[in-house]
PDB file of N, CA and C in Angstrom:
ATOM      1  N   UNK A   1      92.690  30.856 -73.219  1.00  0.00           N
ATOM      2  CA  UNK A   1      93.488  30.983 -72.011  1.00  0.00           C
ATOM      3  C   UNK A   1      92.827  30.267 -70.832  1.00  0.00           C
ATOM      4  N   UNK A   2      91.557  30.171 -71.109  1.00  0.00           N
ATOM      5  CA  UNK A   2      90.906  29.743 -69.658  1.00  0.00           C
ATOM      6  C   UNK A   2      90.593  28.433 -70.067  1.00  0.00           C
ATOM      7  N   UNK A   3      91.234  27.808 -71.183  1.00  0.00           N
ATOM      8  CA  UNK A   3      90.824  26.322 -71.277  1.00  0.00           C
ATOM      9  C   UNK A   3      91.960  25.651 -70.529  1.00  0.00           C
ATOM     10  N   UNK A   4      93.169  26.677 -70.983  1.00  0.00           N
ATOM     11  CA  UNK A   4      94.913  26.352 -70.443  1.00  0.00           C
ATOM     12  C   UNK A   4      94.992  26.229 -69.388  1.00  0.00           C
ATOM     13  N   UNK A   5      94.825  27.213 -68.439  1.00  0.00           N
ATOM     14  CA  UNK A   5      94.712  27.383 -67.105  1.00  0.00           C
ATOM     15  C   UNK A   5      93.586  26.477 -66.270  1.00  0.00           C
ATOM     16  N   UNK A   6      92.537  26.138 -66.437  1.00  0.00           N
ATOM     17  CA  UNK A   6      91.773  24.728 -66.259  1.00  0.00           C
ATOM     18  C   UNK A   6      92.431  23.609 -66.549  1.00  0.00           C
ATOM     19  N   UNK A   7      93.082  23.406 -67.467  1.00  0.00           N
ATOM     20  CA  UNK A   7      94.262  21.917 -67.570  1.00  0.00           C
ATOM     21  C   UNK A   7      95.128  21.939 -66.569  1.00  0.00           C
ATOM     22  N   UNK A   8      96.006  22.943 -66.713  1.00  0.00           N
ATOM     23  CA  UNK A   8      96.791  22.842 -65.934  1.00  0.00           C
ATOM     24  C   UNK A   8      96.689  22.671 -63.951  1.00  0.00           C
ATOM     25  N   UNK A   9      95.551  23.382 -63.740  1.00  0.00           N
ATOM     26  CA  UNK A   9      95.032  23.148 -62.148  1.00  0.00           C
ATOM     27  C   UNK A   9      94.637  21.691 -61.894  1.00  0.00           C
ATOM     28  N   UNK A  10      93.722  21.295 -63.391  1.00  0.00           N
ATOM     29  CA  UNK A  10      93.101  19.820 -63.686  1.00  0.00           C
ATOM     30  C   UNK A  10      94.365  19.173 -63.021  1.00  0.00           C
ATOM     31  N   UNK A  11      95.227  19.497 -63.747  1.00  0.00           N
ATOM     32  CA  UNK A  11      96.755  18.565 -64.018  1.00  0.00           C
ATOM     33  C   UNK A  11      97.684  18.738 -62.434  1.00  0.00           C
ATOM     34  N   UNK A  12      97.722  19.581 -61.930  1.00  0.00           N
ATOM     35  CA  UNK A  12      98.213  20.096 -60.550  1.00  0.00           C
ATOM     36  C   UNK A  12      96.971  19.129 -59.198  1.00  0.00           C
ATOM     37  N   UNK A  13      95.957  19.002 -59.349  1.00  0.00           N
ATOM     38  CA  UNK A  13      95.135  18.221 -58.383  1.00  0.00           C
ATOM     39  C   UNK A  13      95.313  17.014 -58.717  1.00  0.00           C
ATOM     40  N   UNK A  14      95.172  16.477 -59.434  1.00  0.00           N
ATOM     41  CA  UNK A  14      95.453  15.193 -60.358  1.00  0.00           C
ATOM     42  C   UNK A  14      96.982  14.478 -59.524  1.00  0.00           C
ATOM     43  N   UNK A  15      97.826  15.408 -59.982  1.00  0.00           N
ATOM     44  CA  UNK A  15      99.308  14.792 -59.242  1.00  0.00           C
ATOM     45  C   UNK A  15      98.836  14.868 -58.003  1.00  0.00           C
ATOM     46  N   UNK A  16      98.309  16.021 -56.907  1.00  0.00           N
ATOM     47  CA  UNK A  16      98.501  16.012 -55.880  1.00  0.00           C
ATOM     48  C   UNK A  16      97.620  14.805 -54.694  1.00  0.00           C
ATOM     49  N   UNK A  17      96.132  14.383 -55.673  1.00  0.00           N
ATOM     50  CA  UNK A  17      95.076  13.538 -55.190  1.00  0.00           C
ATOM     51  C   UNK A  17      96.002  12.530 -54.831  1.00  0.00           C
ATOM     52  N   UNK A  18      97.062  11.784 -55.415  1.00  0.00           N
ATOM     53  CA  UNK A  18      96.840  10.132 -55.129  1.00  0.00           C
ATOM     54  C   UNK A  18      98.002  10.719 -53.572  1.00  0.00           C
ATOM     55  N   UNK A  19      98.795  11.630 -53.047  1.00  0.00           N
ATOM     56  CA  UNK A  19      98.745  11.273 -51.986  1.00  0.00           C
ATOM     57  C   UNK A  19      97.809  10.833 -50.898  1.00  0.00           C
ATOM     58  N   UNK A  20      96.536  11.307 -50.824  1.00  0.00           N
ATOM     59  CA  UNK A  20      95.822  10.822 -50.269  1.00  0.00           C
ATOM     60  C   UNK A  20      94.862   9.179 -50.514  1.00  0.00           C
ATOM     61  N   UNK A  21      94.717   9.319 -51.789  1.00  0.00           N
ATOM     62  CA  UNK A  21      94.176   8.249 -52.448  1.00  0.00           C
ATOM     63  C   UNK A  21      95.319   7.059 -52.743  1.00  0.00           C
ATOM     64  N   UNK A  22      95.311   6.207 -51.716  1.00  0.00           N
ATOM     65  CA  UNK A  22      96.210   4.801 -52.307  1.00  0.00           C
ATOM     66  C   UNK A  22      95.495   4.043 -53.679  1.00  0.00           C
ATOM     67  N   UNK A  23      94.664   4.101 -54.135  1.00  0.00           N
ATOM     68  CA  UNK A  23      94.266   3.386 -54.640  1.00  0.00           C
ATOM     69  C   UNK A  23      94.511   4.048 -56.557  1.00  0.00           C
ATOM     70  N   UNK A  24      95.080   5.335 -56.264  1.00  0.00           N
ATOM     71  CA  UNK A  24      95.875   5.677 -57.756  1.00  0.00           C
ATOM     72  C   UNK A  24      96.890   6.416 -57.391  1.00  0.00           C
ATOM     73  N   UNK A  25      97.539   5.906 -58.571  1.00  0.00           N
ATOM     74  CA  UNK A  25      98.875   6.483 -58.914  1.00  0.00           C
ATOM     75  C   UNK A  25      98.858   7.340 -59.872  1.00  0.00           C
ATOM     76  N   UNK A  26      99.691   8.185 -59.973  1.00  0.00           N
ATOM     77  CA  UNK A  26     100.285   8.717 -61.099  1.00  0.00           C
ATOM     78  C   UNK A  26     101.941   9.311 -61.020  1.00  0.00           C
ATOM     79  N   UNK A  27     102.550   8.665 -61.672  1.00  0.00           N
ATOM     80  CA  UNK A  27     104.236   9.110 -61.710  1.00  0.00           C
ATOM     81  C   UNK A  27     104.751  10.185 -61.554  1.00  0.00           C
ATOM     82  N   UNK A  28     104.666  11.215 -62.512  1.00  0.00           N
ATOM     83  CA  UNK A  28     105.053  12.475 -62.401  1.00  0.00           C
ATOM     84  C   UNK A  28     104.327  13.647 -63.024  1.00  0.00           C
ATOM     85  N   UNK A  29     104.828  14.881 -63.135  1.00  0.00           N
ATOM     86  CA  UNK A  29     103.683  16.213 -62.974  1.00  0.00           C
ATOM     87  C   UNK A  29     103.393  16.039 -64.510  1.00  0.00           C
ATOM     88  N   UNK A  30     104.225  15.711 -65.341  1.00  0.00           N
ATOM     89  CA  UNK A  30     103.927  15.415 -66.854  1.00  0.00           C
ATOM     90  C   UNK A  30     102.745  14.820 -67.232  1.00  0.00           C
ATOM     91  N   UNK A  31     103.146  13.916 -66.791  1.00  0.00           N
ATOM     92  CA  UNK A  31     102.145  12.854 -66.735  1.00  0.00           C
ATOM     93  C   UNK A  31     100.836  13.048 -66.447  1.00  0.00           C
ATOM     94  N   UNK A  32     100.769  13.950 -64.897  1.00  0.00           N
ATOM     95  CA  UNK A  32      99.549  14.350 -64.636  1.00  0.00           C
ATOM     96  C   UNK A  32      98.476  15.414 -65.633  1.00  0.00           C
ATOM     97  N   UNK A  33      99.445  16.502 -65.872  1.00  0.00           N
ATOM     98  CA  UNK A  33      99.157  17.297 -67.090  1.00  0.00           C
ATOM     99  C   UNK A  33      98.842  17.274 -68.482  1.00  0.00           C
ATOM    100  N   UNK A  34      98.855  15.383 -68.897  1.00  0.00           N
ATOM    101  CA  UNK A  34      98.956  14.902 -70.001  1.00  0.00           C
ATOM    102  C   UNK A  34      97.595  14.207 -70.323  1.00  0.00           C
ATOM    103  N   UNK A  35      97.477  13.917 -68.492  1.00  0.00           N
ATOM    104  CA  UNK A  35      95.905  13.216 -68.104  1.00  0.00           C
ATOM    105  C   UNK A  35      94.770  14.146 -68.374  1.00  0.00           C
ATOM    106  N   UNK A  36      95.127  15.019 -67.568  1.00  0.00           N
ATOM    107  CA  UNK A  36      94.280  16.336 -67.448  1.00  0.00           C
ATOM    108  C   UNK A  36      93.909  16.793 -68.994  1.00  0.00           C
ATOM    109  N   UNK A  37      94.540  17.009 -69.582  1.00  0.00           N
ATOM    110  CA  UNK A  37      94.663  17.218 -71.205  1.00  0.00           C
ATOM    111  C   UNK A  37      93.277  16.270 -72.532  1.00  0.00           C
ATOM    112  N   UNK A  38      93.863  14.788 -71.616  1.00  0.00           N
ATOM    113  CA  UNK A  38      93.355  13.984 -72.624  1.00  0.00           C
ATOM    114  C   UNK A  38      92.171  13.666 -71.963  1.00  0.00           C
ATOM    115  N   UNK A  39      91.753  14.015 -70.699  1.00  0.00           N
ATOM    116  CA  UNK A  39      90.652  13.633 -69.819  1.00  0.00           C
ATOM    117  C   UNK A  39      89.115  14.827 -69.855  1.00  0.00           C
ATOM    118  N   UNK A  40      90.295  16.319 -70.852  1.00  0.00           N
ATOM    119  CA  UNK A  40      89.344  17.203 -71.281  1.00  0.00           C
ATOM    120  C   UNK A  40      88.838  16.966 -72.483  1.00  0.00           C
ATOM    121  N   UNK A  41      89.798  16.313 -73.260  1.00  0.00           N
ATOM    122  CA  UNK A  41      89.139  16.327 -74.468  1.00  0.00           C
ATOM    123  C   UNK A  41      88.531  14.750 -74.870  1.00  0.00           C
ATOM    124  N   UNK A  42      88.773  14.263 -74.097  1.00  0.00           N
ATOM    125  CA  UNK A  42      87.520  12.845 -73.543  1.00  0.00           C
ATOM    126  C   UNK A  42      86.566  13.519 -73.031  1.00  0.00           C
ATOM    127  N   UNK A  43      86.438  14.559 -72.148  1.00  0.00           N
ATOM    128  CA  UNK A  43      84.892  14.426 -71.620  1.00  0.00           C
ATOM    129  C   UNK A  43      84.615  15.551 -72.697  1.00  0.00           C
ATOM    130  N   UNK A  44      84.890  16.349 -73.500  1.00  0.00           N
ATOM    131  CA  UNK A  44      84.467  17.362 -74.543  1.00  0.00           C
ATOM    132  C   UNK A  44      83.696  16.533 -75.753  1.00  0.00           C
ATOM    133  N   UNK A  45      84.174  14.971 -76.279  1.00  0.00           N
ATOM    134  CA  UNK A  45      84.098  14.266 -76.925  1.00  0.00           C
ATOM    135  C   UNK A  45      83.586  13.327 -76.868  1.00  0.00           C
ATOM    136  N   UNK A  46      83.662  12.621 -75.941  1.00  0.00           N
ATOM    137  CA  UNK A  46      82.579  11.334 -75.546  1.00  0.00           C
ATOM    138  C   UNK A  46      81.636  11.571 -74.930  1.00  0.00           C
ATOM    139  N   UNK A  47      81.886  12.147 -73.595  1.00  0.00           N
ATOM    140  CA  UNK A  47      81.052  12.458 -72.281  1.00  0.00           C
ATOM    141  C   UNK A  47      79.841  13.090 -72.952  1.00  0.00           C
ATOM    142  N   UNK A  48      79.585  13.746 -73.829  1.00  0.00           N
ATOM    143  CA  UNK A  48      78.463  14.151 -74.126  1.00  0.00           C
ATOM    144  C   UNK A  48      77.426  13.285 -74.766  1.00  0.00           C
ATOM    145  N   UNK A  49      78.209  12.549 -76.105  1.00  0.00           N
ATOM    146  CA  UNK A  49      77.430  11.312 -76.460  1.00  0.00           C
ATOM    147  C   UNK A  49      77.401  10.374 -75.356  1.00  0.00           C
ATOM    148  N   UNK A  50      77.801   9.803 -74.457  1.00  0.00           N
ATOM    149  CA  UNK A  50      77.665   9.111 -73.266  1.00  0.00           C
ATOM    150  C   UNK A  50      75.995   9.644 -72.344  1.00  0.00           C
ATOM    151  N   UNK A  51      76.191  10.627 -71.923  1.00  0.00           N
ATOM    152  CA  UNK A  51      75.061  11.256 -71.352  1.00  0.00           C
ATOM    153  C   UNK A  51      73.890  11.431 -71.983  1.00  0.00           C
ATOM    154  N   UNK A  52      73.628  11.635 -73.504  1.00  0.00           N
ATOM    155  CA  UNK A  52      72.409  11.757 -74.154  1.00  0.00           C
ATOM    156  C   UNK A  52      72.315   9.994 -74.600  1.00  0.00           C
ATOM    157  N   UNK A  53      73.092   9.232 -74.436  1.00  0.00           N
ATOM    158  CA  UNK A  53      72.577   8.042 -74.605  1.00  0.00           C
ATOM    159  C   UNK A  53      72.284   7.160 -72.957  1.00  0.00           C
ATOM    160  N   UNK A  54      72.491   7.619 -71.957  1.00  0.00           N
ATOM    161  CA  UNK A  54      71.877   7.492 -70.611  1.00  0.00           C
ATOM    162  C   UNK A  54      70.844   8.189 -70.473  1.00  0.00           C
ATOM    163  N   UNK A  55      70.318   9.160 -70.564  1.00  0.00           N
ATOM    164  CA  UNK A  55      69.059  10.110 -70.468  1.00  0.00           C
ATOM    165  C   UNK A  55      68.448   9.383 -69.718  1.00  0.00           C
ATOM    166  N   UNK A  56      67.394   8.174 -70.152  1.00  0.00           N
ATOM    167  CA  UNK A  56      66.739   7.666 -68.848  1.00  0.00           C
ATOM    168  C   UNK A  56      67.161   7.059 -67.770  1.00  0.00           C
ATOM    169  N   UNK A  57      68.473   6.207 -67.462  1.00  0.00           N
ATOM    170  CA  UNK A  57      68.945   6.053 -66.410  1.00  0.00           C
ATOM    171  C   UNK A  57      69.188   7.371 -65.749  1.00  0.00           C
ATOM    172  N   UNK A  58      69.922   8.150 -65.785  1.00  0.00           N
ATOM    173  CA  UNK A  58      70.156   9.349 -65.107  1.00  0.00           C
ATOM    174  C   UNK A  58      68.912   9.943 -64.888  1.00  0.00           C
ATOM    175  N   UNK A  59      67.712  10.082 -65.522  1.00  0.00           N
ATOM    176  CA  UNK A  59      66.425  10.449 -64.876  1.00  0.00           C
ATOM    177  C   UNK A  59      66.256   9.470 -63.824  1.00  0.00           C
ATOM    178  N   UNK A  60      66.260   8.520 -63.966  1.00  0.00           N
ATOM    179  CA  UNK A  60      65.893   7.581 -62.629  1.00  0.00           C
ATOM    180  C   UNK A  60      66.752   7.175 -61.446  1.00  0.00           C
ATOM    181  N   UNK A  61      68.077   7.989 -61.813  1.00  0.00           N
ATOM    182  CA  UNK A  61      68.737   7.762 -60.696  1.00  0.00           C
ATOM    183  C   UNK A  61      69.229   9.326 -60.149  1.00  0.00           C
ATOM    184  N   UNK A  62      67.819  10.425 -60.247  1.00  0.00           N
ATOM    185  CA  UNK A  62      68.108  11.529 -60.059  1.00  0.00           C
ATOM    186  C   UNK A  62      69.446  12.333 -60.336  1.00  0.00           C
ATOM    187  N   UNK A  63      69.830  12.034 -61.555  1.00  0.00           N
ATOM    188  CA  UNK A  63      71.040  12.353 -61.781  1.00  0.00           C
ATOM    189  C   UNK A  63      72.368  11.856 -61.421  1.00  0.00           C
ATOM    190  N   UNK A  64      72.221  10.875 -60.318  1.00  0.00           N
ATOM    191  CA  UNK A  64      73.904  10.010 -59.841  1.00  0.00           C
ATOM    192  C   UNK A  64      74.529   9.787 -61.117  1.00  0.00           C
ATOM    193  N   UNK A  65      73.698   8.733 -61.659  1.00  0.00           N
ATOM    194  CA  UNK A  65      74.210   8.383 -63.114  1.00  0.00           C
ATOM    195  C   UNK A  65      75.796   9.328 -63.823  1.00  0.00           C
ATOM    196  N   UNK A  66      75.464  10.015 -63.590  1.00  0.00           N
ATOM    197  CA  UNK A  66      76.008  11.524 -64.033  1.00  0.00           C
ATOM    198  C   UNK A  66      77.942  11.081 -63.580  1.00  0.00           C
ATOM    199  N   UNK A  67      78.121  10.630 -62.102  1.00  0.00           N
ATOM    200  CA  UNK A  67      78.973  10.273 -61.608  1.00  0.00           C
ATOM    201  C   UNK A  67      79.731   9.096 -61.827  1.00  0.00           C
ATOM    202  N   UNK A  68      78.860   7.962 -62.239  1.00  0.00           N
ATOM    203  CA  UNK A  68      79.444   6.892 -62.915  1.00  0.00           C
ATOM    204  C   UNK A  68      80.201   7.071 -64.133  1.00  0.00           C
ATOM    205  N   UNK A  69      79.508   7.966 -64.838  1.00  0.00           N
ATOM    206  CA  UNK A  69      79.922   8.208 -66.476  1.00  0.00           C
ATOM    207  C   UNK A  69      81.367   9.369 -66.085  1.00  0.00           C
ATOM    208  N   UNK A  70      81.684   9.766 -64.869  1.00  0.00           N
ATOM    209  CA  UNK A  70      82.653  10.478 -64.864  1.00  0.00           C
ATOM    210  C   UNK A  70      83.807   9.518 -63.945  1.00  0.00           C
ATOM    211  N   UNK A  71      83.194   8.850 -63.771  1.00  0.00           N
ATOM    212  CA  UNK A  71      84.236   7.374 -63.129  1.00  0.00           C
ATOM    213  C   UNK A  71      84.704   6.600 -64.806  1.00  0.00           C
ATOM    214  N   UNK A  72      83.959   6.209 -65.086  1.00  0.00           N
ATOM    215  CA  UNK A  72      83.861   5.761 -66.707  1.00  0.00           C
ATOM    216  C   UNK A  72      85.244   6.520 -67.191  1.00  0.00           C
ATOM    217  N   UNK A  73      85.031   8.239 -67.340  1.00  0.00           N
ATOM    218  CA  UNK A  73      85.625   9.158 -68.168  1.00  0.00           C
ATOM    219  C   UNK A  73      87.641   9.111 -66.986  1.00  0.00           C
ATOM    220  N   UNK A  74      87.687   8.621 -66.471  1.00  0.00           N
ATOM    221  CA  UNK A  74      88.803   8.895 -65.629  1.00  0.00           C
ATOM    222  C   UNK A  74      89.214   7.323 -66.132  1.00  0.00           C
ATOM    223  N   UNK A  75      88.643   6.421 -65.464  1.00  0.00           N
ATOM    224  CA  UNK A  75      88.977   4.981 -65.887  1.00  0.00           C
ATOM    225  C   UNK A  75      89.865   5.191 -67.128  1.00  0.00           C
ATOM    226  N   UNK A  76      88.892   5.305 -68.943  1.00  0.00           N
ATOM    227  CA  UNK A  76      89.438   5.313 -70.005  1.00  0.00           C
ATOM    228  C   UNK A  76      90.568   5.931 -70.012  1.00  0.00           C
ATOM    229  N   UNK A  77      90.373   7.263 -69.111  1.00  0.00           N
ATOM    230  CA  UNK A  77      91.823   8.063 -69.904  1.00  0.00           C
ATOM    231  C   UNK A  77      92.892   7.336 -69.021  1.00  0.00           C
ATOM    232  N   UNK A  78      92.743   7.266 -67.889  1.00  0.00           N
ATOM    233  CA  UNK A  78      94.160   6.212 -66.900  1.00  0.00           C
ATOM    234  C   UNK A  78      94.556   4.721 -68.254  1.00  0.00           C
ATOM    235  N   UNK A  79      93.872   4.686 -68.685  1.00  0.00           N
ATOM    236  CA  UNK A  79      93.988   3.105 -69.588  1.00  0.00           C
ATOM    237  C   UNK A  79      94.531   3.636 -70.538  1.00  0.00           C
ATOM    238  N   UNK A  80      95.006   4.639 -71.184  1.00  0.00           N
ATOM    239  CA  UNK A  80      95.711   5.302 -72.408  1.00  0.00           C
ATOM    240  C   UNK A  80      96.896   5.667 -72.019  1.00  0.00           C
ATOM    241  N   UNK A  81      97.547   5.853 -71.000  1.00  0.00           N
ATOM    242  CA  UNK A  81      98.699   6.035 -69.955  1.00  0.00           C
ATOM    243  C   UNK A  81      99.275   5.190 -69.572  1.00  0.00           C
ATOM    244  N   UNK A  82     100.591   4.774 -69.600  1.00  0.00           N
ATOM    245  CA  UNK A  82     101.741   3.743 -68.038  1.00  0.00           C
ATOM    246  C   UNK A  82     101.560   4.664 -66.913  1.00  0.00           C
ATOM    247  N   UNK A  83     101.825   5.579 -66.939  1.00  0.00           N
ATOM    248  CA  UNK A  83     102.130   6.326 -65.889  1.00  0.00           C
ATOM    249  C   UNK A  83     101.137   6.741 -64.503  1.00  0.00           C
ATOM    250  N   UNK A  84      99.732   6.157 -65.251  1.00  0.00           N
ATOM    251  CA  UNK A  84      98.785   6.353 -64.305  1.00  0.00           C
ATOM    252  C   UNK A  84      97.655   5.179 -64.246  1.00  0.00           C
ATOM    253  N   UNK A  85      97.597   4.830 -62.975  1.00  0.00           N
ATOM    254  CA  UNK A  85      96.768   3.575 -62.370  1.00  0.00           C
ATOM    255  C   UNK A  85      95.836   3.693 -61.494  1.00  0.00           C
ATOM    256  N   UNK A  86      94.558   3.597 -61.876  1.00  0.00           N
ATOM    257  CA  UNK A  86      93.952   3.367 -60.912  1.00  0.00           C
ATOM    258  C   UNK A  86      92.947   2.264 -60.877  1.00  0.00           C
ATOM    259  N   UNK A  87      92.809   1.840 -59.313  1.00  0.00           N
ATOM    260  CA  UNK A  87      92.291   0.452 -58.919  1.00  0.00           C
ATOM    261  C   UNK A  87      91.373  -0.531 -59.224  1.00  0.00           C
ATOM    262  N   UNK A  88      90.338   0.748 -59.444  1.00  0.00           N
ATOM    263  CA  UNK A  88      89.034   0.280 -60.178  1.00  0.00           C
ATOM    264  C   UNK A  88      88.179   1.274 -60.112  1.00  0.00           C
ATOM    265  N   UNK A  89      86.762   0.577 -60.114  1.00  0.00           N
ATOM    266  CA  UNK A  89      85.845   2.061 -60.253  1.00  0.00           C
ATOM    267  C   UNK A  89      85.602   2.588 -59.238  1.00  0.00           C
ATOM    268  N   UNK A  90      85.622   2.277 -57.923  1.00  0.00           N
ATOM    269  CA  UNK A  90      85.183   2.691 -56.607  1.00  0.00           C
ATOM    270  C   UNK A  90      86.283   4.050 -56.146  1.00  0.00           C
ATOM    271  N   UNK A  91      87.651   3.838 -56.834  1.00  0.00           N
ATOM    272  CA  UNK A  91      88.695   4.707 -56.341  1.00  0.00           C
ATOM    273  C   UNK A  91      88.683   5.394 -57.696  1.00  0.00           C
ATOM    274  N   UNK A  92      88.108   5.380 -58.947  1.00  0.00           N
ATOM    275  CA  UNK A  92      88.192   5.886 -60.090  1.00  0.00           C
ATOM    276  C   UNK A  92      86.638   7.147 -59.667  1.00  0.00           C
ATOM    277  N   UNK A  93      85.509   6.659 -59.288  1.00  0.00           N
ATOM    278  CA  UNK A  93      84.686   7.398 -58.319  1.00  0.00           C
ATOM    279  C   UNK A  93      85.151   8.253 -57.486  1.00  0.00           C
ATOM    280  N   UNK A  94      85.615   8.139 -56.881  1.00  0.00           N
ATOM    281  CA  UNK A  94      86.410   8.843 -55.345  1.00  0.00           C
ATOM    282  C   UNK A  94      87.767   9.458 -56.307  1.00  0.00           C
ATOM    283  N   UNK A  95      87.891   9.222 -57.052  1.00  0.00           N
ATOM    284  CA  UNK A  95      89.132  10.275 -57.858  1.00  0.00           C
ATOM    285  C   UNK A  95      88.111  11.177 -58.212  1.00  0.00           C
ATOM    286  N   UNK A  96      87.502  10.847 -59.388  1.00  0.00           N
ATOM    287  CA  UNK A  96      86.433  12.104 -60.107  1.00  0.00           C
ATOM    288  C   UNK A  96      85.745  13.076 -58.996  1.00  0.00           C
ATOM    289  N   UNK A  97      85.495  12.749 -58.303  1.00  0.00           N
ATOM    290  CA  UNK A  97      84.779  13.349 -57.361  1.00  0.00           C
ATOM    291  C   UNK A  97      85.392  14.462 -56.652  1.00  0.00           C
ATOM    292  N   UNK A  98      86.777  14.268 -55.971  1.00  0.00           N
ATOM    293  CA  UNK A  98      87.888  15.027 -55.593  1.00  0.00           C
ATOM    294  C   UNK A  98      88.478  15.697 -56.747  1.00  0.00           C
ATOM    295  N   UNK A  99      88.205  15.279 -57.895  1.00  0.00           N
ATOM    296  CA  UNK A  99      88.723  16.516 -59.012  1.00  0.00           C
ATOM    297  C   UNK A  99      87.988  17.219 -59.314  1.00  0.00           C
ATOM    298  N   UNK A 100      87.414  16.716 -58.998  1.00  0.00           N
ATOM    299  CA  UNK A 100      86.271  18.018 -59.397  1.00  0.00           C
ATOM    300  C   UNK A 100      85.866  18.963 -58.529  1.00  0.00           C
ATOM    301  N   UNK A 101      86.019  18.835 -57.144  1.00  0.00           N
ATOM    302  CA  UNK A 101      85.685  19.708 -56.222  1.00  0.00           C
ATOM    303  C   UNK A 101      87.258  20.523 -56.157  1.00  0.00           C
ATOM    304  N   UNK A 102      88.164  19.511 -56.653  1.00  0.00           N
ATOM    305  CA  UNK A 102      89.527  20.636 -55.974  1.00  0.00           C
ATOM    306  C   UNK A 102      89.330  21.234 -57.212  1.00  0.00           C
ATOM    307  N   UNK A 103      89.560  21.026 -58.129  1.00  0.00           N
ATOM    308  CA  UNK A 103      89.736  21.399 -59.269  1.00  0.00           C
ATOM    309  C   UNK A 103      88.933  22.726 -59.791  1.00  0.00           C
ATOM    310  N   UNK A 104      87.407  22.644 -59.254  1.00  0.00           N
ATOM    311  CA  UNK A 104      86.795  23.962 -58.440  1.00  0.00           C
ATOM    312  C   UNK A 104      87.131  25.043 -57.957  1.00  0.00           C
ATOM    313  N   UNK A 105      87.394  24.559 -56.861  1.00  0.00           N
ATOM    314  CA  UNK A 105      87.803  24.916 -55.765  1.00  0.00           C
ATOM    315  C   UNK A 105      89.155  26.552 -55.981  1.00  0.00           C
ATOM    316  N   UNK A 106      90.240  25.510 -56.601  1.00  0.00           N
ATOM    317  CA  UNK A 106      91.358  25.858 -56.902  1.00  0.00           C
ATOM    318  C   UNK A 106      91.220  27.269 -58.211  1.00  0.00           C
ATOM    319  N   UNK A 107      90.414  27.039 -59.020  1.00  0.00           N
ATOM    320  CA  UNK A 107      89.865  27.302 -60.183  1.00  0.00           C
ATOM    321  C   UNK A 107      89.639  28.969 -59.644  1.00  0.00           C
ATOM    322  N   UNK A 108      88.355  29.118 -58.404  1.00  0.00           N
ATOM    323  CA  UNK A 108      88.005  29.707 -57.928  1.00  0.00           C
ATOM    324  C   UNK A 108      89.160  30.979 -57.411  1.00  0.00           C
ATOM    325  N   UNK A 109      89.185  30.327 -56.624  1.00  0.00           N
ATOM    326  CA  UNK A 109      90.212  31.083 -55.928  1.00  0.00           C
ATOM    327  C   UNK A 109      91.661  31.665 -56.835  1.00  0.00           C
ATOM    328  N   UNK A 110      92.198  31.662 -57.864  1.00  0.00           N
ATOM    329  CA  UNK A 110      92.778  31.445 -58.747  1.00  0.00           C
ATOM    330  C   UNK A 110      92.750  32.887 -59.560  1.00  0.00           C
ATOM    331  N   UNK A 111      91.008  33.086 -59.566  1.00  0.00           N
ATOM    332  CA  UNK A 111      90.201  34.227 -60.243  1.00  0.00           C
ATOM    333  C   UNK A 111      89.815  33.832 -61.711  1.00  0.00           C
ATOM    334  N   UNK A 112      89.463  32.548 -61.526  1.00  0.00           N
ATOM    335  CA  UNK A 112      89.095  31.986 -63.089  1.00  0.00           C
ATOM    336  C   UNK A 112      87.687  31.968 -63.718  1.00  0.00           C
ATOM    337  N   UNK A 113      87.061  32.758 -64.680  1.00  0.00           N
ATOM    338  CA  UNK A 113      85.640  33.143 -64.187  1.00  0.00           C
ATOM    339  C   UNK A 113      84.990  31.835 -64.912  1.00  0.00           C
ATOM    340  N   UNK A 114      83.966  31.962 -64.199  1.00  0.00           N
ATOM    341  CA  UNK A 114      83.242  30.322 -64.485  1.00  0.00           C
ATOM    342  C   UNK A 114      82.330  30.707 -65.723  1.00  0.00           C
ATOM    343  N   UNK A 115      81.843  29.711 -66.686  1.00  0.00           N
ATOM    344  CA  UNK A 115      81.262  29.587 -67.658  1.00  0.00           C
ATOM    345  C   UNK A 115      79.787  29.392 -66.924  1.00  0.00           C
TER     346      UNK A 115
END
C-alpha cells in the first residue's frame, strides 16, 4: 500500500512540477503516473547498480554524485515516453530535485510513514 500511495503522489508532483519548470513537459495525469511508476522501478533496478559502480566518484564529490545519477534516472525514464520531455540535464537536475522534496514533503503530510 505504501509503495501505491508513493507512486501516485510521485505521479501527482510530477504533473504538477512542469508548471513551474518550462523546461519539461508532461501531457497528462496518466502519463505522469506512468512516469512515476517506471521511474520507481528504474531507480529500484538500476539506480542501485549505478551507485555501487560510482562509489569513488561520489566519495569525492561528497556525495553530489548521488544527484547526477538521479538526473540520469529521470532523463532515461522521460526517453521511454512521448508524453514527457525534458530539456536536458540541467532541467532533468532541477526536476529530480523538486521531486523529491515535494514528493517528501507531500508524502509527509499525507501520514505516510517513512522507511
Amino acid at each position: 500500500m505504501n509503495f501505491i500511495l508513493k507512486v501516485l503522489i510521485t505521479g501527482l508532483i510530477a504533473y504538477l512540477l512542469p508548471a513551474i519548470l518550462p523546461g519539461v513537459k508532461i501531457v497528462d495525469m496518466k502519463t505522469a503516473a506512468l512516469f512515476a511508476l517506471v521511474l520507481a522501478l528504474l531507480n529500484a533496478v538500476i539506480k542501485p547498480v549505478l551507485v555501487i559502480l560510482t562509489i569513488p566518484v561520489t566519495i569525492l564529490s561528497l556525495g553530489l554524485f548521488l544527484l547526477v545519477i538521479n538526473a540520469f534516472m529521470v532523463l532515461l525514464t522521460a526517453n521511454l515516453f512521448k508524453g514527457v520531455y525534458v530539456d536536458g540535464f540541467w532541467w532533468a537536475l532541477i526536476f529530480s530535485i523538486l521531486l523529491s522534496i515535494g514528493s517528501s514533503v507531500l508524502y509527509s503530510l499525507v501520514g505516510g510513514r517513512s522507511n
